[in-house]
C-alpha atoms as a PDB file:
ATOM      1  CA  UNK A   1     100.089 143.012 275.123  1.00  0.00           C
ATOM      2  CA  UNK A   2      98.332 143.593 278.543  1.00  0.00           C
ATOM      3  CA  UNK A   3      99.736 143.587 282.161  1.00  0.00           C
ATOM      4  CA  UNK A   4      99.061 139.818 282.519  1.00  0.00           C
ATOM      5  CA  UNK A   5     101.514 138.960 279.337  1.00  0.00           C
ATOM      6  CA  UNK A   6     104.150 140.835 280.483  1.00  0.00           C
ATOM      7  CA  UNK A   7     103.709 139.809 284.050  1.00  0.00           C
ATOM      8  CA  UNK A   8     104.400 136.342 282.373  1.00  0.00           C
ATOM      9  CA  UNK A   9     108.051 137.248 281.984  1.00  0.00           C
ATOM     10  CA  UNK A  10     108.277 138.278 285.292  1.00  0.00           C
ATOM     11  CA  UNK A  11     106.611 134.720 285.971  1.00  0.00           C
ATOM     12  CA  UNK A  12     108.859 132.553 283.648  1.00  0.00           C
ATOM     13  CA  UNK A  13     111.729 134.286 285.410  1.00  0.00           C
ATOM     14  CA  UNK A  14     110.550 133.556 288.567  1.00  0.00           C
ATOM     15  CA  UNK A  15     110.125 129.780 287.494  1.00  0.00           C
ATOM     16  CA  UNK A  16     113.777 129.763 286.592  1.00  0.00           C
ATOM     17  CA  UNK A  17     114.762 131.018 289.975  1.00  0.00           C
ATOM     18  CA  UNK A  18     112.936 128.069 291.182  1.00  0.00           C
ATOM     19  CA  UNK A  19     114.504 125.428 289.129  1.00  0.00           C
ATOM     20  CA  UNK A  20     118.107 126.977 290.345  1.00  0.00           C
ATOM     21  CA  UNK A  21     116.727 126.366 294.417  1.00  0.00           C
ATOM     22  CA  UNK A  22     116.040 130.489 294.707  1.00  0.00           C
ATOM     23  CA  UNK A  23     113.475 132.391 296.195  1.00  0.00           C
ATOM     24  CA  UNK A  24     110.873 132.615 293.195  1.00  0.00           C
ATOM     25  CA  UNK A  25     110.156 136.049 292.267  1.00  0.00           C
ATOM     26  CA  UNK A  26     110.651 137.675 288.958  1.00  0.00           C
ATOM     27  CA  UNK A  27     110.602 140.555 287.346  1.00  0.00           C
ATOM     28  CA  UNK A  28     110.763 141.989 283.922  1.00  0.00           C
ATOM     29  CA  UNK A  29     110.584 146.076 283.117  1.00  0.00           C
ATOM     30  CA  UNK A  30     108.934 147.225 280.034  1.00  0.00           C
ATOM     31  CA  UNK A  31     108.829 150.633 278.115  1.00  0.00           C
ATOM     32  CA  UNK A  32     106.636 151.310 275.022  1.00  0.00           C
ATOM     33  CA  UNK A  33     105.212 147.929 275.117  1.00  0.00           C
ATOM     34  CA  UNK A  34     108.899 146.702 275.027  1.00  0.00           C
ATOM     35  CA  UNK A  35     110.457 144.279 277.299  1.00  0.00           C
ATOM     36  CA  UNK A  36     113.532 145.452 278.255  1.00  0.00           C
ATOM     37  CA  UNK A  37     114.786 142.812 280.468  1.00  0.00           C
ATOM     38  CA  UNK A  38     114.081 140.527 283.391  1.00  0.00           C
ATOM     39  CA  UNK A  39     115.171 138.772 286.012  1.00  0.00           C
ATOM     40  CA  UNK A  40     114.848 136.887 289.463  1.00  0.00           C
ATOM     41  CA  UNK A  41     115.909 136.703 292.822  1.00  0.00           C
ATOM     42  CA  UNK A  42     119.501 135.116 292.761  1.00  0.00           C
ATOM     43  CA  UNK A  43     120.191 135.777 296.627  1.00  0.00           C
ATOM     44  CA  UNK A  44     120.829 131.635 296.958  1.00  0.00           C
ATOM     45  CA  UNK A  45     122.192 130.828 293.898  1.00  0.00           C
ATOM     46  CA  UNK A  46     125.248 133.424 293.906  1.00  0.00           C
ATOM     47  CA  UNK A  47     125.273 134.428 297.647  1.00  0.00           C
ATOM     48  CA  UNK A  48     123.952 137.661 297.452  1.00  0.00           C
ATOM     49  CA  UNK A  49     122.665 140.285 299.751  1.00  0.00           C
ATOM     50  CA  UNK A  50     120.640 142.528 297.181  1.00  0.00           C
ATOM     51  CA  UNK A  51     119.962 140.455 294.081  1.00  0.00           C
ATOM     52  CA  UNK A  52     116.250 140.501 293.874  1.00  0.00           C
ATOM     53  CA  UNK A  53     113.868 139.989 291.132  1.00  0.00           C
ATOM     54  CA  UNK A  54     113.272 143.280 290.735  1.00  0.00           C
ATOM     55  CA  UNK A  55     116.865 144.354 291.611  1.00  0.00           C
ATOM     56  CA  UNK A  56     118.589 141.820 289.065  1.00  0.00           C
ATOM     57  CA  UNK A  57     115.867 143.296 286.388  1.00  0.00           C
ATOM     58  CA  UNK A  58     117.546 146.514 286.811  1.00  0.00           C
ATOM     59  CA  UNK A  59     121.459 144.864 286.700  1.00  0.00           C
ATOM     60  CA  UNK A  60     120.506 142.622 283.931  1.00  0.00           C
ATOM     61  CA  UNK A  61     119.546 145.459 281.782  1.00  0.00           C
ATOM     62  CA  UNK A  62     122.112 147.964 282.390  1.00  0.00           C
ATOM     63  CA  UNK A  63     122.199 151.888 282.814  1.00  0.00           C
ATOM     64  CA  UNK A  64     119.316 153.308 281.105  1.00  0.00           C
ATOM     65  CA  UNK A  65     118.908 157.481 280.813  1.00  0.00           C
ATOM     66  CA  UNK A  66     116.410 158.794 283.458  1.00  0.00           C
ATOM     67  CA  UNK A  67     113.994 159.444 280.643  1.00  0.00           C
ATOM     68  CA  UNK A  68     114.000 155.670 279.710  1.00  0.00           C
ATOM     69  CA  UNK A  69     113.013 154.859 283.512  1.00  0.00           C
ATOM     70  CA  UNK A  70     110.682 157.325 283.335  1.00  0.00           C
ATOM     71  CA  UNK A  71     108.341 155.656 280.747  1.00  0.00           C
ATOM     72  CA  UNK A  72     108.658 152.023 282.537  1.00  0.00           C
ATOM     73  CA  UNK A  73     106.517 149.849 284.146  1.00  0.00           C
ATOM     74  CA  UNK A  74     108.161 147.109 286.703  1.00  0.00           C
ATOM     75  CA  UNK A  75     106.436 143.546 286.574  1.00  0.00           C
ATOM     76  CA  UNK A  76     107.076 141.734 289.242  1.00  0.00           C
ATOM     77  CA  UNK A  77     105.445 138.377 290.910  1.00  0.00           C
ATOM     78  CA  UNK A  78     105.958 139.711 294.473  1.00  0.00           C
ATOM     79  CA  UNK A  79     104.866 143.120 296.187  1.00  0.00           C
ATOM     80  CA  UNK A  80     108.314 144.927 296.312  1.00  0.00           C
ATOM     81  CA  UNK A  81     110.215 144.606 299.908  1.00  0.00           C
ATOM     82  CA  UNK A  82     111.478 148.221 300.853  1.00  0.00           C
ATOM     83  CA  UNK A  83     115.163 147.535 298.994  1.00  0.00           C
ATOM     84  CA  UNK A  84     113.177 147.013 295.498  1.00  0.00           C
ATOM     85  CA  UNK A  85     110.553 149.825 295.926  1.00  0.00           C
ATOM     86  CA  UNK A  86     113.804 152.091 296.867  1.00  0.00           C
ATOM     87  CA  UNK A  87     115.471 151.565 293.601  1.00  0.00           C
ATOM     88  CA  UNK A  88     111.825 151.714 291.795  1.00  0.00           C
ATOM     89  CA  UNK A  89     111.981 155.532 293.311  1.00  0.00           C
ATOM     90  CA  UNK A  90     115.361 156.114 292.406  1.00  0.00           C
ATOM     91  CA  UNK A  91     115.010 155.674 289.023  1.00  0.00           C
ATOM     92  CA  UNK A  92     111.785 157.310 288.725  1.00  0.00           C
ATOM     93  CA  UNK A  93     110.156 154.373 287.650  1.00  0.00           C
ATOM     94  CA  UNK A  94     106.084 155.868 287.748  1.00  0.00           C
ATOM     95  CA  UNK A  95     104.215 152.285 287.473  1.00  0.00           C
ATOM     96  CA  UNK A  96     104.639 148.968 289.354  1.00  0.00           C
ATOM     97  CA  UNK A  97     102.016 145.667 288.044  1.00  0.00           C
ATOM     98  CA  UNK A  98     102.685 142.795 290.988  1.00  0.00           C
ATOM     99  CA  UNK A  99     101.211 139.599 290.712  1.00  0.00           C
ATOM    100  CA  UNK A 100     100.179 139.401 294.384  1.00  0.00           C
ATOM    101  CA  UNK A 101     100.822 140.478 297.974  1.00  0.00           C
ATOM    102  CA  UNK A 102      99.087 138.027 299.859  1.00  0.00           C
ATOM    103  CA  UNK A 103     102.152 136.182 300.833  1.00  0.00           C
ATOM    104  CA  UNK A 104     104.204 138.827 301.730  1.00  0.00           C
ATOM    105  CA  UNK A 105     103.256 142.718 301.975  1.00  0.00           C
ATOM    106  CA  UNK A 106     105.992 144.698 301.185  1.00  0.00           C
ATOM    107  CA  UNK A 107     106.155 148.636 300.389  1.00  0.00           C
ATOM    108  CA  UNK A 108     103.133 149.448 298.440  1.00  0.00           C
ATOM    109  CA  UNK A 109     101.998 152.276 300.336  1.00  0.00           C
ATOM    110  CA  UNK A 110     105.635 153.857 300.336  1.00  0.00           C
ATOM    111  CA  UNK A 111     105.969 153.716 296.952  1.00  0.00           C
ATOM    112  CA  UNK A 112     101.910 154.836 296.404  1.00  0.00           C
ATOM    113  CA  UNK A 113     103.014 157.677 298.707  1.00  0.00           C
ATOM    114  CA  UNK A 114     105.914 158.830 296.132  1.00  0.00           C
ATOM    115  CA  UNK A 115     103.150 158.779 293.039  1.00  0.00           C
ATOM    116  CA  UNK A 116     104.001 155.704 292.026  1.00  0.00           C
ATOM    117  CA  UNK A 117     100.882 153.624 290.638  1.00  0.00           C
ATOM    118  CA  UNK A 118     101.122 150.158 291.726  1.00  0.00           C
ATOM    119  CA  UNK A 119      98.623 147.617 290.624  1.00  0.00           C
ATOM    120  CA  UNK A 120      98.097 143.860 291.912  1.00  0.00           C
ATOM    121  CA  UNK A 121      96.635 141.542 289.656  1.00  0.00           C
ATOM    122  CA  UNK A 122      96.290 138.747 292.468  1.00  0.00           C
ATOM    123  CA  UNK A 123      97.886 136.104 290.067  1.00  0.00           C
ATOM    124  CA  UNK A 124      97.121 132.719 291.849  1.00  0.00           C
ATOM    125  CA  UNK A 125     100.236 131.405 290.128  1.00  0.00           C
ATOM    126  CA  UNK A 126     102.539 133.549 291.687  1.00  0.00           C
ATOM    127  CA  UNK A 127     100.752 132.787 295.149  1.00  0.00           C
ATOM    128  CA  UNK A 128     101.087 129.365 294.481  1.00  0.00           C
ATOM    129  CA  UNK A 129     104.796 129.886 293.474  1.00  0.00           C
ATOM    130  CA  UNK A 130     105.400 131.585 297.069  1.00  0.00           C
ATOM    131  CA  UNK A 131     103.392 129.545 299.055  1.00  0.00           C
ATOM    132  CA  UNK A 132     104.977 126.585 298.179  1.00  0.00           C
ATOM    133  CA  UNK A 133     108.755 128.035 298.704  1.00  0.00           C
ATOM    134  CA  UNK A 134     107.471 129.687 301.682  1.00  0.00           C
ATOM    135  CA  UNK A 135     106.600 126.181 303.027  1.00  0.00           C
ATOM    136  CA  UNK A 136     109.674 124.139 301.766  1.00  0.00           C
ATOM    137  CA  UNK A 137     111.887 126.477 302.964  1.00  0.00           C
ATOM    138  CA  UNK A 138     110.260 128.838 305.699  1.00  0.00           C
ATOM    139  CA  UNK A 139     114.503 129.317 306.108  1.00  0.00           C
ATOM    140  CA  UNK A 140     115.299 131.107 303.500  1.00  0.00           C
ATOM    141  CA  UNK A 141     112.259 132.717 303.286  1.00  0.00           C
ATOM    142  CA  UNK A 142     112.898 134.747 306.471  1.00  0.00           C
ATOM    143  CA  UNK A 143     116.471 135.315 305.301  1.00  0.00           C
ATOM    144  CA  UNK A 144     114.978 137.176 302.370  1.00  0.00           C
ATOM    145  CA  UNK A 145     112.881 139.267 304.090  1.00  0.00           C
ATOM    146  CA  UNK A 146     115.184 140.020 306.803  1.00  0.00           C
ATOM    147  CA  UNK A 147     113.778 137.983 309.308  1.00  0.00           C
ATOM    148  CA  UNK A 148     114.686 135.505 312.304  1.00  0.00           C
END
């Protein structure tokens, strides 16, 4: 499979988000061609601070040894905010596929600055999936991202 399938677990967990009321960005990490898990940003649906798509990946799938992490690639719909590209560097995680960053920018160059390849395959789905959350509820949006 090629970076587009697997971002389309990231995607189909992003979609669920969606369906629950959430912010809709997935994520999925994969080793050796392997999905190991995904999930999505469940900051509405259970209240929390730091459950992101690419944060509730990494809880949904448990502790993994370092050289696990270090053979992954993170899929995820949305450019990683600083919080998600933080935990990408903790665990040594060397490659990041987005979908886009159009919508929102978020720490590309930080985590390019650590080694990390990051590649954006400007998915038009995931900009649609943004765009139109970003518009229903500009709100929550800015509660995400830590803004007024």
């Amino acid at each position: 499979m090629d970076d587009q399938g697997f971002l389309e677990y990231a995607i189909a967990a992003a979609r669920q988000g969606a369906s629950e009321g959430g912010v809709p960005i997935g994520g999925a990490l994969v080793v050796d061609g392997k999905v190991l898990g995904t999930g999505y940003n469940k900051r509405v649906q259970q209240g929390s601070a730091i459950r992101h798509g690419e944060t509730d990946c990494l809880e949904n799938i448990g502790r993994l040894p370092a050289s696990v992490y270090a053979k992954a690639t993170m899929y995820t719909t949305l450019s990683p905010c600083h919080m998600c590209s933080g935990a990408i560097l903790l665990y040594g995680i060397p490659r990041v596929v987005l979908g886009e960053n159009e919508t929102f920018m978020g720490a590309e160059d930080l985590l390019r600055s650590h080694g990390v390849e990051v590649i954006n395959l400007n998915s038009q789905e995931c900009k649609d999936l943004m765009s139109k959350f970003i518009a229903e509820k500009p709100d929550v949006w800015n509660e995400d991202i830590g803004e007024e």
